[in-house]
C-alpha atoms as a PDB file:
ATOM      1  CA  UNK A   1      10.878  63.715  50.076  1.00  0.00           C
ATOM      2  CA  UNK A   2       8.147  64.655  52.749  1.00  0.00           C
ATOM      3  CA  UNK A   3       8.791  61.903  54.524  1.00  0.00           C
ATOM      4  CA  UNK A   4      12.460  62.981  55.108  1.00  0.00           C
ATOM      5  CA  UNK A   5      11.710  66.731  55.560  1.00  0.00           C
ATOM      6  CA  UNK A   6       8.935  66.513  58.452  1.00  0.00           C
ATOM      7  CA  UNK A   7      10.672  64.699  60.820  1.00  0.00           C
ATOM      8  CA  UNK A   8      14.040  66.587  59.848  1.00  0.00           C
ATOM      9  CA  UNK A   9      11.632  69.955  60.705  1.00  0.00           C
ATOM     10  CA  UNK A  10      10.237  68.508  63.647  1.00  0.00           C
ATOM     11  CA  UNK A  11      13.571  68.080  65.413  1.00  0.00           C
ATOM     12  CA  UNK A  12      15.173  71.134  64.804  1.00  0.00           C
ATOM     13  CA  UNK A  13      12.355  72.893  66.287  1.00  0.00           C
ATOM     14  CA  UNK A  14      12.500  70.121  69.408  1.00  0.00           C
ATOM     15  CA  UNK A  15      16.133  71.494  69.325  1.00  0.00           C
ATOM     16  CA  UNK A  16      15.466  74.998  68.986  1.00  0.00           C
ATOM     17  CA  UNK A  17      13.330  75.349  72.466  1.00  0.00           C
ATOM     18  CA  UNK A  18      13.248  73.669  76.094  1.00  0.00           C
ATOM     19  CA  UNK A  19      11.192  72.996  78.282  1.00  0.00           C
ATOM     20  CA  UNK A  20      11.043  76.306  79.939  1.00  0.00           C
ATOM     21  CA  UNK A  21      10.418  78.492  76.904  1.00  0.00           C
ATOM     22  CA  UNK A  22      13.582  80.477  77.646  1.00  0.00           C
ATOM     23  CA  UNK A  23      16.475  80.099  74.764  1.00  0.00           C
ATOM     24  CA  UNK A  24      19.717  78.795  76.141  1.00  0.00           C
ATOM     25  CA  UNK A  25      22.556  81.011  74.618  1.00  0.00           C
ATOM     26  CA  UNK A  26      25.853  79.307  75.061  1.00  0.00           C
ATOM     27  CA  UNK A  27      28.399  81.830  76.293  1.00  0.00           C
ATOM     28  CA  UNK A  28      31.629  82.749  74.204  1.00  0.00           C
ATOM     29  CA  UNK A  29      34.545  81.664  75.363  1.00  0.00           C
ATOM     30  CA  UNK A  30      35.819  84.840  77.051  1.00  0.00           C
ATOM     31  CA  UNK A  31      38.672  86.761  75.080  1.00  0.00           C
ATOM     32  CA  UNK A  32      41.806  86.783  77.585  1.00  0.00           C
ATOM     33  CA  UNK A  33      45.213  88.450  76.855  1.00  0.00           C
ATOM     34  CA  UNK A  34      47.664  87.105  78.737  1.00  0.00           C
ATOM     35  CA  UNK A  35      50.323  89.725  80.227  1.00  0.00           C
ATOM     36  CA  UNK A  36      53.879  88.503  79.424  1.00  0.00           C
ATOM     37  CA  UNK A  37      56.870  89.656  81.102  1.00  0.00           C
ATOM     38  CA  UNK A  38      57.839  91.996  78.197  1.00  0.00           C
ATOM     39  CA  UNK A  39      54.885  93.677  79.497  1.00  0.00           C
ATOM     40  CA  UNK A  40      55.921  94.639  82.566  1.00  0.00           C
ATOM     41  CA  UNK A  41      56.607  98.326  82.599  1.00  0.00           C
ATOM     42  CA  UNK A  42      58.324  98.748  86.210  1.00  0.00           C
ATOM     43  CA  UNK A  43      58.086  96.627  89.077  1.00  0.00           C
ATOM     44  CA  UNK A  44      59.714  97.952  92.895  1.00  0.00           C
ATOM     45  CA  UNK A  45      59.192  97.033  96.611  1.00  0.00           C
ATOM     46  CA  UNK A  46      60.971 100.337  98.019  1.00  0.00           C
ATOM     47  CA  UNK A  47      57.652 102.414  98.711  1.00  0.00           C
ATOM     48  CA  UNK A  48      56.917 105.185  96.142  1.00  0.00           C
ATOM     49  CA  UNK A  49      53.562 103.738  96.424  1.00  0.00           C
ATOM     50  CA  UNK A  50      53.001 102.551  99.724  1.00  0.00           C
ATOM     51  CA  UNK A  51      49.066 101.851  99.792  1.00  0.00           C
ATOM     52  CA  UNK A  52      46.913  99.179  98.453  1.00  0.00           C
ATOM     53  CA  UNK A  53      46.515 100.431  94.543  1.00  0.00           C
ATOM     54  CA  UNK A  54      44.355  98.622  91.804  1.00  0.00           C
ATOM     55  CA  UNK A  55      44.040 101.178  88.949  1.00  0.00           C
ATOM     56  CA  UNK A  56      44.360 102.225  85.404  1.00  0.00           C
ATOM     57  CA  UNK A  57      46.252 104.906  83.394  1.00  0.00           C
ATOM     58  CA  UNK A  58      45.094 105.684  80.096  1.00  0.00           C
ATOM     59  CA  UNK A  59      46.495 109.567  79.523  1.00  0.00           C
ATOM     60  CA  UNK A  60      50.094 111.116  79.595  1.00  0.00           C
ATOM     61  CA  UNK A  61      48.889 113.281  82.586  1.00  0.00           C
ATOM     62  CA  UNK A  62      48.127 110.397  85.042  1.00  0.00           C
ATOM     63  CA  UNK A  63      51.130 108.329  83.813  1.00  0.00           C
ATOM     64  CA  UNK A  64      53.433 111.733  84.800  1.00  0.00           C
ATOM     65  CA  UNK A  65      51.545 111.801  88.434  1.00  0.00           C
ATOM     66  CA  UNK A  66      51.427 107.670  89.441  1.00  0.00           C
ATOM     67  CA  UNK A  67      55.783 107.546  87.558  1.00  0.00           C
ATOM     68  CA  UNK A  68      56.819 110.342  89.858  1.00  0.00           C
ATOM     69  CA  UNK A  69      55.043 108.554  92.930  1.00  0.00           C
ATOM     70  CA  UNK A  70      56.078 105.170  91.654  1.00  0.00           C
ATOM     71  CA  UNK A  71      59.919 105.884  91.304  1.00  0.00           C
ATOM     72  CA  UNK A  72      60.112 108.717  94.193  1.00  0.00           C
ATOM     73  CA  UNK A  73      61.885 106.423  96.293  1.00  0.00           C
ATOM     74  CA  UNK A  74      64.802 105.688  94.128  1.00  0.00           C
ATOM     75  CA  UNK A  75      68.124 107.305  93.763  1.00  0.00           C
ATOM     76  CA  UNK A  76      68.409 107.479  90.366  1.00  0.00           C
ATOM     77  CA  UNK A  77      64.539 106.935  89.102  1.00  0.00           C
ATOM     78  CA  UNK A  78      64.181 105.209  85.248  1.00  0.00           C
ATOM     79  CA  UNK A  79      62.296 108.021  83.080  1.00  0.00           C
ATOM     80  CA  UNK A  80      58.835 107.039  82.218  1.00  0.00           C
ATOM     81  CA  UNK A  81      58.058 104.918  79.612  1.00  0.00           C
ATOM     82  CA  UNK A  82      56.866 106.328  76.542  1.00  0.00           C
ATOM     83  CA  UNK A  83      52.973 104.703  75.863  1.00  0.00           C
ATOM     84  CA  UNK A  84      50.633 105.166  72.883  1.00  0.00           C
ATOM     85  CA  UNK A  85      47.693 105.293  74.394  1.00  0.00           C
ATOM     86  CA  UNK A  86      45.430 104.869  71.564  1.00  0.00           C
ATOM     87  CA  UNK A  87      46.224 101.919  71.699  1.00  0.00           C
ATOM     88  CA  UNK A  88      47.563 101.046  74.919  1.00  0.00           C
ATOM     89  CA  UNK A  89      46.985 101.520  78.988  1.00  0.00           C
ATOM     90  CA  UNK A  90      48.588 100.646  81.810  1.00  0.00           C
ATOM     91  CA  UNK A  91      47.496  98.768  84.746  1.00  0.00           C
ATOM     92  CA  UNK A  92      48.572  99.615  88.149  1.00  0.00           C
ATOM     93  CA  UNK A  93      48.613  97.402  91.464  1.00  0.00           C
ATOM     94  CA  UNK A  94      49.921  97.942  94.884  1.00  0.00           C
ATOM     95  CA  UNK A  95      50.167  95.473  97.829  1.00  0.00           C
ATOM     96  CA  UNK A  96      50.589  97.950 100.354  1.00  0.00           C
ATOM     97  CA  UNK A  97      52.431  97.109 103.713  1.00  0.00           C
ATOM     98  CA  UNK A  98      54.401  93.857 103.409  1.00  0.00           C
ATOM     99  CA  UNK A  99      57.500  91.555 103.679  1.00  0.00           C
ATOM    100  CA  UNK A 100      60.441  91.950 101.236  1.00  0.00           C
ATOM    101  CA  UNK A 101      59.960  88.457 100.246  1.00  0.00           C
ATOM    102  CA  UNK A 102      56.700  88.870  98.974  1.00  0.00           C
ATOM    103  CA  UNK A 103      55.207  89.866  95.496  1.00  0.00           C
ATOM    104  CA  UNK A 104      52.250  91.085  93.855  1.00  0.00           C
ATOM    105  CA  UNK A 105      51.839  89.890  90.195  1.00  0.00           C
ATOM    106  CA  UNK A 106      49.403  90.615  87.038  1.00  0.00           C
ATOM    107  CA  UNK A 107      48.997  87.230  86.157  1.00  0.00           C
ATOM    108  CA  UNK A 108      46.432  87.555  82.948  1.00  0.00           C
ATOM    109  CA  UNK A 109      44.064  90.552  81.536  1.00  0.00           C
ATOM    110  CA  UNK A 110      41.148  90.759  78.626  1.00  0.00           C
ATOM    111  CA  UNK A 111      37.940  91.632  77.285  1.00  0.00           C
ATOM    112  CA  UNK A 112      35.009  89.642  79.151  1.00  0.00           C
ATOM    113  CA  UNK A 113      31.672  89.780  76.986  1.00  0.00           C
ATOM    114  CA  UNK A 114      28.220  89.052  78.343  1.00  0.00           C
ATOM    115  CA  UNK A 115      26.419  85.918  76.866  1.00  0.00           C
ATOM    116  CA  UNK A 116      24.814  87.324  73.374  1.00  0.00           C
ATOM    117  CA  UNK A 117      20.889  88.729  74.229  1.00  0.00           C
ATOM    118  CA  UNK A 118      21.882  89.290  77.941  1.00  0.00           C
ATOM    119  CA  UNK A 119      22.715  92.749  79.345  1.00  0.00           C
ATOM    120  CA  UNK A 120      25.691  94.186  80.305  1.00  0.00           C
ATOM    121  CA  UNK A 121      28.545  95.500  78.796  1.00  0.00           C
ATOM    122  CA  UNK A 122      31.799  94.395  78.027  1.00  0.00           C
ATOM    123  CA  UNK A 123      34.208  94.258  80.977  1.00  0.00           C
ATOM    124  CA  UNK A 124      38.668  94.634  81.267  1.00  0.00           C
ATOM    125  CA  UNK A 125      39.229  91.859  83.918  1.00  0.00           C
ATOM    126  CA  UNK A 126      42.640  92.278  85.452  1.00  0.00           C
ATOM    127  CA  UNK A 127      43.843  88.507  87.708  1.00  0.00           C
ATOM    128  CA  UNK A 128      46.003  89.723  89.996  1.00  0.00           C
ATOM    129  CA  UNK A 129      47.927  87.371  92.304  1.00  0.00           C
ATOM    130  CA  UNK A 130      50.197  88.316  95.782  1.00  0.00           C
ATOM    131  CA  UNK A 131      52.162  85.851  96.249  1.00  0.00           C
ATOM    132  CA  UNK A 132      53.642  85.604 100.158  1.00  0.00           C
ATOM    133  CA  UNK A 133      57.201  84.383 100.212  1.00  0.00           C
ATOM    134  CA  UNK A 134      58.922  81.831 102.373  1.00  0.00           C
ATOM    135  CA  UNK A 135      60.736  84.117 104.351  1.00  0.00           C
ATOM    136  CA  UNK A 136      58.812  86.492 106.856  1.00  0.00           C
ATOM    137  CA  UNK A 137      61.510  89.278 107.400  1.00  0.00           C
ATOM    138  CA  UNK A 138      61.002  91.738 110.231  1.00  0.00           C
ATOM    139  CA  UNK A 139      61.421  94.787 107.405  1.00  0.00           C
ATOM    140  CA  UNK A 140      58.477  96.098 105.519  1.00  0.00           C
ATOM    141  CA  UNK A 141      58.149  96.227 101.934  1.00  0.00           C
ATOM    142  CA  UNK A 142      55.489  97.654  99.464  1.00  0.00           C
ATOM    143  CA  UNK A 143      55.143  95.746  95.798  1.00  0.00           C
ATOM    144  CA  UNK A 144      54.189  97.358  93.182  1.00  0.00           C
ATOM    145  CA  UNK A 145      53.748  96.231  89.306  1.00  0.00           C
ATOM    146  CA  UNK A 146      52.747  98.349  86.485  1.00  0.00           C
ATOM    147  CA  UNK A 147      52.184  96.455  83.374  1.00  0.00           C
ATOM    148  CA  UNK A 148      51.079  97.606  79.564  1.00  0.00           C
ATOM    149  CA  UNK A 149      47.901  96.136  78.213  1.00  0.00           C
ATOM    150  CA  UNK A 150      45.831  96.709  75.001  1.00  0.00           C
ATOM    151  CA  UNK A 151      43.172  99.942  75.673  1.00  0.00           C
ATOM    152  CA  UNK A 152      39.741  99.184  76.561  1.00  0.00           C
ATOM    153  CA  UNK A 153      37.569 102.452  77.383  1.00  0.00           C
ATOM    154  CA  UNK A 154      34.788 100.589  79.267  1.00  0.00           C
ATOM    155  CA  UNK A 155      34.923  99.433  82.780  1.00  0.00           C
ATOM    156  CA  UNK A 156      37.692  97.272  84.867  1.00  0.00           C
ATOM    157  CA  UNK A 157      37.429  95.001  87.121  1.00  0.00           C
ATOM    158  CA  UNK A 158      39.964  93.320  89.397  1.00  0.00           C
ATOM    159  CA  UNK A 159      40.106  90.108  90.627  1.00  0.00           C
ATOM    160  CA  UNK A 160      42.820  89.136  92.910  1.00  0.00           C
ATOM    161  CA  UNK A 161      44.232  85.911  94.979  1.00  0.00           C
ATOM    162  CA  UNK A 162      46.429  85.130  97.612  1.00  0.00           C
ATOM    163  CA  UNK A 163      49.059  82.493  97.384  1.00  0.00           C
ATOM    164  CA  UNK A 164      50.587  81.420 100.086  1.00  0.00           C
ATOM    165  CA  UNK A 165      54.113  79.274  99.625  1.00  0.00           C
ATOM    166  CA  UNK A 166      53.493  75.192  99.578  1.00  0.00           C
ATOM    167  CA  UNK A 167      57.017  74.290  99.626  1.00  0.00           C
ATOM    168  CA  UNK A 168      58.533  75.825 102.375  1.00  0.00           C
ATOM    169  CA  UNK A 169      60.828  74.797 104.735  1.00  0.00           C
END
């Protein structure tokens, strides 16, 4: 039995440490909640909010203020919707100044974690995409998306891209 037991002790403690001393900690998979369409609270290109936005609502007060901007330009504007937000927030971008033909899109949201015994604190990533059409008409437009995600109370962050059309002709 001490045969078997030494060299089974021996190379878990090999396994435990490298070279360096330091312990590697694998990360965890990062916890992403993907934004589907039934998400999507309001979307518009008319120009209630005309600048560059990334932000988040998370009270009935600020939802009141960025609706009423968000819907100002519209003849008849939808009421806003109604959002539990103990449990809920919404997430707010802008594309400012651009074409009709072009869009700006939540594509995914969620919890990131730091890697256990590193610091930090848990972080609401937001992947944002604008998405440049095919078409550039000579009119301006200004996109805006509001989504509903789950509530996180800690900091966002937004990370955005820029696709540009592959296909056109």
């Amino acid at each position: 039995m001490r045969r078997f037991l030494l060299p089974v002790l021996l190379l878990a403690g090999a396994a435990a440490c490298n070279p360096f001393g330091h312990h590697a900690a694998a990360a965890p998979a990062p916890t992403w909640a993907p934004v589907q369409s039934v998400t999507r609270v309001y979307y518009d290109n008319s120009g209630g909010i005309a600048d560059s936005v990334r932000l988040v609502v998370r009270d009935s007060a600020a939802l009141q203020r960025i609706w009423a901007q968000a819907v100002s330009r519209q003849a008849e504007p939808p009421p806003a919707p109604a959002v539990d937000f103990r449990h809920d927030m919404l997430v707010v971008v802008g594309a400012g100044r651009q074409t009709p033909d072009d869009q700006i899109v939540v594509d995914s949201a969620g919890v990131r974690r730091p890697p256990p015994g590193t610091k930090g604190e848990p972080t609401f990533t937001v992947y944002t995409r604008l998405v440049e059409g095919c078409h550039r008409f000579q009119a301006d437009a200004y996109p805006v998306e509001i989504v509903r995600v789950p509530r996180f109370d800690g900091p966002v962050r937004f990370v955005e891209q820029r696709e540009k059309p592959t296909n056109c002709t």
